[in-house]
Protein backbone atom coordinates (compact mmCIF):
# COMPACT_ATOMS: atom_id res chain seq x y z
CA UNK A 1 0.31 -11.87 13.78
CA UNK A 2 2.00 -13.00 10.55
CA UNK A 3 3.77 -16.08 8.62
CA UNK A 4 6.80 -17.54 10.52
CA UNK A 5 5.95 -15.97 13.96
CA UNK A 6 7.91 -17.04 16.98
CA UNK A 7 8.11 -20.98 18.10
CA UNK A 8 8.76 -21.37 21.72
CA UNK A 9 10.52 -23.81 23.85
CA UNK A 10 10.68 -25.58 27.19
CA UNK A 11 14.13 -24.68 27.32
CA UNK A 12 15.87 -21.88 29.06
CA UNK A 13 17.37 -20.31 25.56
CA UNK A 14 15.85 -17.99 23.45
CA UNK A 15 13.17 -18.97 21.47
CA UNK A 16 13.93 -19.48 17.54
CA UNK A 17 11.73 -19.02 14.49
CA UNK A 18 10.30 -21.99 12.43
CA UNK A 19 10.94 -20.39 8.70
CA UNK A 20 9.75 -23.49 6.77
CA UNK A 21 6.32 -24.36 9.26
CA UNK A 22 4.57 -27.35 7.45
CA UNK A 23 1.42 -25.13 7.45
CA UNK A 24 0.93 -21.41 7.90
CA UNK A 25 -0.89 -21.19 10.77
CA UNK A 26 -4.44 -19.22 10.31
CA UNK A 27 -3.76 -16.39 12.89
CA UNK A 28 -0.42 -15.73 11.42
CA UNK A 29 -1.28 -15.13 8.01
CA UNK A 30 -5.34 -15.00 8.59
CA UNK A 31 -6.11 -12.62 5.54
CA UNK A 32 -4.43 -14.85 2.65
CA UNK A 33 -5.58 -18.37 4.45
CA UNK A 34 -9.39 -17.77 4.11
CA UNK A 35 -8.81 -15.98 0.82
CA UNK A 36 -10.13 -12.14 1.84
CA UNK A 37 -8.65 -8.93 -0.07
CA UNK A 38 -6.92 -6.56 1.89
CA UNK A 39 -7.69 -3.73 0.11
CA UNK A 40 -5.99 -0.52 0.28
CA UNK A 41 -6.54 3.07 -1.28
CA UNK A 42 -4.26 6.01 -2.39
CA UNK A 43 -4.62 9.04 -4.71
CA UNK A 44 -1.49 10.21 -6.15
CA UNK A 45 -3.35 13.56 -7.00
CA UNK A 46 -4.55 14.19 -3.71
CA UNK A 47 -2.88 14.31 -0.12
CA UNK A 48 -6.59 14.38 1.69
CA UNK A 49 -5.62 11.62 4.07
CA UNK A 50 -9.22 10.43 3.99
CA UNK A 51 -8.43 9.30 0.27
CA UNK A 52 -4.63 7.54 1.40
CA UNK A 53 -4.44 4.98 3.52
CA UNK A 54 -1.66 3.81 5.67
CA UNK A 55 -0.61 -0.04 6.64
CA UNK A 56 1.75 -0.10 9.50
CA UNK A 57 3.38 -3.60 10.41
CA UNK A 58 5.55 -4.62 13.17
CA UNK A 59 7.16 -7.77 13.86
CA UNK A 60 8.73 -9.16 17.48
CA UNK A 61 11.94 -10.99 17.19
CA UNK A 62 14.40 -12.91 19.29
CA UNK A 63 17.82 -10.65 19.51
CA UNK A 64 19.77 -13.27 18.02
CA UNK A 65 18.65 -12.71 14.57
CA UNK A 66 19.16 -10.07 12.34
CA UNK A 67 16.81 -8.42 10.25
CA UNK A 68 16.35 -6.36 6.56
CA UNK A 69 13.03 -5.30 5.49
CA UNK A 70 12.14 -4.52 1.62
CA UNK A 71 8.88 -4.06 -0.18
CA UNK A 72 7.67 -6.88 -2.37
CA UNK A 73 4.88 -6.83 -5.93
CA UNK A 74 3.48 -9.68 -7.21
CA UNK A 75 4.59 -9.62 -10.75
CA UNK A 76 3.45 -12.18 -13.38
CA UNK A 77 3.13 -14.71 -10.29
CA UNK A 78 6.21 -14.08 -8.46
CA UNK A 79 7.35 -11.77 -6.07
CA UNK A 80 10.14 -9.21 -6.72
CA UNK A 81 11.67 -7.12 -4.36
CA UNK A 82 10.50 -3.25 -5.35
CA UNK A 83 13.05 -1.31 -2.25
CA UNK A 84 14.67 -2.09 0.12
CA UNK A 85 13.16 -0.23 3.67
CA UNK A 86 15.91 1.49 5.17
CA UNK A 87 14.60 5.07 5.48
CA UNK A 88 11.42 7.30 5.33
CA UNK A 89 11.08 7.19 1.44
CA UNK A 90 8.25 4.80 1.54
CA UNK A 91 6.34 5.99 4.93
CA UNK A 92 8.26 5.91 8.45
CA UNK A 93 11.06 3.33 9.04
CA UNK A 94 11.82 1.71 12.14
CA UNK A 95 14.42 -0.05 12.56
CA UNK A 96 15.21 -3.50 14.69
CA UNK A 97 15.70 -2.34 17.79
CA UNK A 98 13.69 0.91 17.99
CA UNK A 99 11.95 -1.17 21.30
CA UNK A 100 13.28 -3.78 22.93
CA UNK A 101 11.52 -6.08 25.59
CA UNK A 102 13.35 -8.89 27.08
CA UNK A 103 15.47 -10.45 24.85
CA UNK A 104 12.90 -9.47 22.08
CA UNK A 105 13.77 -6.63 19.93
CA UNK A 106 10.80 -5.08 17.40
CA UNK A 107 10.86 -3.99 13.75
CA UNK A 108 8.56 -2.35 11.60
CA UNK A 109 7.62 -0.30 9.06
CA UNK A 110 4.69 2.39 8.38
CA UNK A 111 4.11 2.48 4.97
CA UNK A 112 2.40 5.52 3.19
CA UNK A 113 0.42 3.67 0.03
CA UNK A 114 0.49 6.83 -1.70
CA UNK A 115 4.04 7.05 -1.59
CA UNK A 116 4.26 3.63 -3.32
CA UNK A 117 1.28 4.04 -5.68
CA UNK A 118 3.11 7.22 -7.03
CA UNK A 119 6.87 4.87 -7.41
CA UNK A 120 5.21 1.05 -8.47
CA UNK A 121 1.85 1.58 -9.07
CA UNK A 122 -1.91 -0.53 -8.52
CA UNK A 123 -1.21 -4.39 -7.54
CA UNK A 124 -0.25 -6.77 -4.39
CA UNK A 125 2.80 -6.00 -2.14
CA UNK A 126 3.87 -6.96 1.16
CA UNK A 127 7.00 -6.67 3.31
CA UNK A 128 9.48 -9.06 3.48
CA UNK A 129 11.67 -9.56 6.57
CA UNK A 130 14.62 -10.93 5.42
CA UNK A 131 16.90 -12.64 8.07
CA UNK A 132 20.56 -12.30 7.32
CA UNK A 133 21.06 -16.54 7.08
CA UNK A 134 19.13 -16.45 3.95
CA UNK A 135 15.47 -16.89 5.40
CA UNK A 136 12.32 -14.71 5.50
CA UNK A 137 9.23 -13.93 6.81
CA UNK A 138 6.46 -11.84 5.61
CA UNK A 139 3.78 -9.08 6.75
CA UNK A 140 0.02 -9.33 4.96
CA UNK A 141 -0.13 -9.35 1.70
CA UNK A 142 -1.95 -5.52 0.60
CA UNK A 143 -4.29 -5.14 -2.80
CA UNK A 144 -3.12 -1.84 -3.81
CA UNK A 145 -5.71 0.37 -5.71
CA UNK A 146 -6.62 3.48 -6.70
CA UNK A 147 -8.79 5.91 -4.92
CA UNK A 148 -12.36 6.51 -5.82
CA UNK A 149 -15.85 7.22 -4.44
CA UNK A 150 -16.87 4.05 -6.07
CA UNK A 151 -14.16 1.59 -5.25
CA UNK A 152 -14.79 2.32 -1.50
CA UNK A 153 -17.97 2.78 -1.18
CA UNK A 154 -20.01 0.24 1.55
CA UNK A 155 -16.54 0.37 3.54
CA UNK A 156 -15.63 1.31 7.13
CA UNK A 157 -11.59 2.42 8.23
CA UNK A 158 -10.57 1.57 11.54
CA UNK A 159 -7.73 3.28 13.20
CA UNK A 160 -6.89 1.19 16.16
CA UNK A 161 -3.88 2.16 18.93
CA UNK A 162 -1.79 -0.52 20.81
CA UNK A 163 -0.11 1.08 23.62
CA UNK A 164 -0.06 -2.06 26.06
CA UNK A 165 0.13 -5.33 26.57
CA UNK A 166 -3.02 -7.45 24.89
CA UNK A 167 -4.29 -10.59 24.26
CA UNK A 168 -3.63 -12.73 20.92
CA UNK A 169 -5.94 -15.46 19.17
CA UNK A 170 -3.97 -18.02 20.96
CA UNK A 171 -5.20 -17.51 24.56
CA UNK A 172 -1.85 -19.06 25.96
CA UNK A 173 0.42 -15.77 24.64
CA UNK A 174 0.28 -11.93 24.67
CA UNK A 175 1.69 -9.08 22.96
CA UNK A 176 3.76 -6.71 24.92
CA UNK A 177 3.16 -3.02 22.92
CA UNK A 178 3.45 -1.08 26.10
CA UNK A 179 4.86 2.30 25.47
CA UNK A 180 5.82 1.97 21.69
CA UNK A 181 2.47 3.79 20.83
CA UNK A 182 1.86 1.40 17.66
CA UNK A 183 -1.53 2.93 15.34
CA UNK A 184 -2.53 0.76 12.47
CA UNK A 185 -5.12 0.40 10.01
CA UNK A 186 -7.52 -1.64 8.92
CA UNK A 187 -10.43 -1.12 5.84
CA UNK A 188 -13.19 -4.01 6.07
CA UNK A 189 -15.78 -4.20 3.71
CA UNK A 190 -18.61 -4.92 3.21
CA UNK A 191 -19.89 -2.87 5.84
CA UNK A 192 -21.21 0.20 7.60
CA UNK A 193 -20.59 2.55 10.91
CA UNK A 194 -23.19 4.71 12.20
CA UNK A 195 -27.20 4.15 13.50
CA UNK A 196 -26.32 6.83 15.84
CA UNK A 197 -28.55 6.70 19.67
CA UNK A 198 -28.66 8.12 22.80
CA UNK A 199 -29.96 7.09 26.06
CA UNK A 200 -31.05 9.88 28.63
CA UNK A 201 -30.39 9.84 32.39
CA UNK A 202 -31.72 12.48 34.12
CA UNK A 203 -31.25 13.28 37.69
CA UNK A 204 -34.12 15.58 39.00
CA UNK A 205 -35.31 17.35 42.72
CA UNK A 206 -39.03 17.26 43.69
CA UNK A 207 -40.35 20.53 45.45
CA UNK A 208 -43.32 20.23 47.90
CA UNK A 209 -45.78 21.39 45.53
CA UNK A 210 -44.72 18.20 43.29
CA UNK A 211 -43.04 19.96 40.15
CA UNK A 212 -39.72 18.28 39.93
CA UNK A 213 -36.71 20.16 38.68
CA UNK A 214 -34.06 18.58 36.61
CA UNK A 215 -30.79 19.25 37.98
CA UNK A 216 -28.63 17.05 35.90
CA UNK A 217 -28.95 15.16 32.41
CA UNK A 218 -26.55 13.01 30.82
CA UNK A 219 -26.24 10.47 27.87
CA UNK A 220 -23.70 8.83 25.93
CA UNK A 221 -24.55 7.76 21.68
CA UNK A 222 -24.35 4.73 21.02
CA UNK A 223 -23.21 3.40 17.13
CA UNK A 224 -23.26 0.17 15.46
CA UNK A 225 -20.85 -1.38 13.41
CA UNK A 226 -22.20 -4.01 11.15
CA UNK A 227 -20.01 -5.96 8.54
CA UNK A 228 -20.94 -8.20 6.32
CA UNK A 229 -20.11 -11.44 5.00
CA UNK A 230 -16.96 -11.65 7.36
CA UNK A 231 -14.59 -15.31 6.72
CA UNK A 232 -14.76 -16.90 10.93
CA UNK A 233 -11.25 -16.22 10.58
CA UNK A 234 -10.99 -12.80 10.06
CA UNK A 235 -13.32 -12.44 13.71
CA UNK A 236 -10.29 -13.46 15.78
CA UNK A 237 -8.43 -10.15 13.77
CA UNK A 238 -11.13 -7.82 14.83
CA UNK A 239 -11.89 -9.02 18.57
CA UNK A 240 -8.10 -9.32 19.32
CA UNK A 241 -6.73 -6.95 17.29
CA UNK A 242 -9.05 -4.18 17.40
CA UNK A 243 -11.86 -4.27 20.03
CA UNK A 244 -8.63 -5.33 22.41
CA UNK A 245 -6.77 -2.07 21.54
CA UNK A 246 -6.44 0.73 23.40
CA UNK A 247 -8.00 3.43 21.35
CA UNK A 248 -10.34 3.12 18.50
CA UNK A 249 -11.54 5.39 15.70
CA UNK A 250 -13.95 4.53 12.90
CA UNK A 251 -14.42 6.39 9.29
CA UNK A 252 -17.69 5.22 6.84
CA UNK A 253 -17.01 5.63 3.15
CA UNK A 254 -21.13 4.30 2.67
CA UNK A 255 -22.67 6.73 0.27
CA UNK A 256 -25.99 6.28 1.66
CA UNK A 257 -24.91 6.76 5.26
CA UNK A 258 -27.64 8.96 6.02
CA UNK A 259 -24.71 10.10 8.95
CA UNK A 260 -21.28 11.48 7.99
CA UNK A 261 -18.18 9.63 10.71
CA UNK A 262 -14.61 10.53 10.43
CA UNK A 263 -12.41 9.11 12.72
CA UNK A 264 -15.26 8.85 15.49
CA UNK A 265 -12.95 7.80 18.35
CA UNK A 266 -15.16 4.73 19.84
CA UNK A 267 -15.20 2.09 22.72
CA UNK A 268 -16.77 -1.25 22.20
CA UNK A 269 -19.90 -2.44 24.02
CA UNK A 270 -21.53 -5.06 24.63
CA UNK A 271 -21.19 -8.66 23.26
CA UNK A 272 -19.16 -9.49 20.14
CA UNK A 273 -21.83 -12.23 18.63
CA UNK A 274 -21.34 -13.31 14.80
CA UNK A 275 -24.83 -14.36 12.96
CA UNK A 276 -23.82 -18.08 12.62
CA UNK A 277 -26.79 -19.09 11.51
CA UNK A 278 -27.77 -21.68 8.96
CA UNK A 279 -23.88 -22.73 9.64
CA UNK A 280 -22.61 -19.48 7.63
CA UNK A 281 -19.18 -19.67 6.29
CA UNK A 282 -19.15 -15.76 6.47
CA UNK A 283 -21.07 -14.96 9.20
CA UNK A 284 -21.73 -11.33 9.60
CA UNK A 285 -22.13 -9.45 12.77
CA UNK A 286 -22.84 -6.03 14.72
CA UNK A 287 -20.54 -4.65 17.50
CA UNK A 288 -22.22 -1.98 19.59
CA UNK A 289 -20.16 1.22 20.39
CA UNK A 290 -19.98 4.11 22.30
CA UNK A 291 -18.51 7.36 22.71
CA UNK A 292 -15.05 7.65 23.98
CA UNK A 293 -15.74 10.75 25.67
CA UNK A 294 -18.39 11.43 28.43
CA UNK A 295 -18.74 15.33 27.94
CA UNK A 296 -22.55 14.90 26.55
CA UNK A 297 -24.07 15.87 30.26
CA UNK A 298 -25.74 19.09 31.91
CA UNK A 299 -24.34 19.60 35.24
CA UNK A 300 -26.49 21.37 37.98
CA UNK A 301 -27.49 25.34 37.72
């Protein structure tokens, strides 16, 4: 989640949000706290979606506050508001409201980066959600660039779906995205998606004479994702963010990938178990997955 999330109370009111929060805590705003580029790509020249990425942020507020959004560069040190986000210009707009749960209503936005490549160019934006009493909060802050074989190279994109309700880095709190059908995006670098594997099962029948028949064979690949050189807190993003999600699909931009991936829809595996030796400050580590699918069999015949 992101800077100036909700504070709850003990009371029976709705909860209210801390704007000024003496420090931004590191799952709210976990990408500029341990200093770690969120890169994005777009090609103005080209509308191959594998070359244009997508960010798509939602927020949850409490009914009783009102909401703008607009789309902030850093310029010269300071931010200035590029547009305000009341429409599709800039991707898909959705507006406060579009979902409401409890006395929570969501916002969001979808933005297209090649959209705002082509109107403001390379640099660092985020969204601003302005509240109509004069405060804010804000989304991730994106590094714009442009698109190139080179620039994102030894990278992996994850498409991830939420679609219900999941767990959050604070183990006390979830996140209700049941039915609002929310895909995002995610580019993590370095790193790499593939060392495809398969394990066999086969089912067989033995006749008297002893030659046994296979009547059935199945297996599932298996793939590893391996990413390097990951800050600790960026782990909570990917184990509650993305292995918690509800769907899953992985793209390599590696060069050398001796195996070509796009959009391999996935299921984690196994443990989640960052190399932490040598007390690492960016501990890398390797998630095993699997296919989504089970179709990989032969039946009997």
């Amino acid at each position: 989640m992101s800077y100036g999330e909700i504070t709850k109370q003990d009371v029976t009111v709705q909860p209210v949000i801390d704007f000024n929060p003496a420090e931004v805590p590191i799952e709210d705003n976990p990408f500029k706290k341990c200093c770690y580029d969120l890169n994005v790509f777009a090609d103005i020249f080209d509308t191959d979606s594998l070359k244009n990425d997508n960010s798509n942020v939602i927020k949850i507020i409490p009914q009783q506050y009102t909401f703008t959004m607009a789309i902030e560069k850093l310029v010269s040190g300071s931010w200035a508001s590029q547009a305000s986000l009341v429409d599709n210009t800039y991707g898909t707009y959705y507006a406060q409201g579009f979902q409401t749960k409890g006395k929570n209503d969501y916002i969001g936005y979808a933005l297209s980066w090649r959209t705002v490549l082509s109107a403001f160019g390379t640099g660092r934006y985020r969204i601003a959600f302005d509240e109509s009493g004069g405060d804010s909060i804000y989304s991730e802050e994106f590094c714009l660039r442009n698109y190139t074989q080179a620039s994102v190279d030894r990278t992996v994109k994850i498409k991830y779906l939420w679609n219900s309700v999941i767990g959050d880095a604070d183990q006390k709190t979830q996140r209700d995205f049941s039915g609002i059908n929310w895909w995002n995006e995610l580019r993590i670098g370095p790193a790499m998606f593939g060392n495809k594997k398969g394990t066999f099962e086969v089912e067989t029948v033995r006749y008297q004479s002893g030659k046994e028949r296979s009547v059935q064979k199945k297996f599932k690949e298996e793939y590893l994702l391996l990413i390097k050189q990951l800050p600790v807190e960026l782990h909570d993003v990917v184990m509650n963010d993305i292995l918690l999600s509800d769907e899953i699909k992985i793209t390599d931009y590696n060069k050398n990938n001796p195996g070509r991936f796009i959009d391999q829809e996935v299921e984690v595996s196994g443990e989640y178990s960052p190399d932490y030796t040598s007390n690492k400050i960016y501990p890398d580590v390797s998630v095993t997955m699997v296919d989504k699918y089970d179709n990989r069999r032969k039946l009997y015949s």
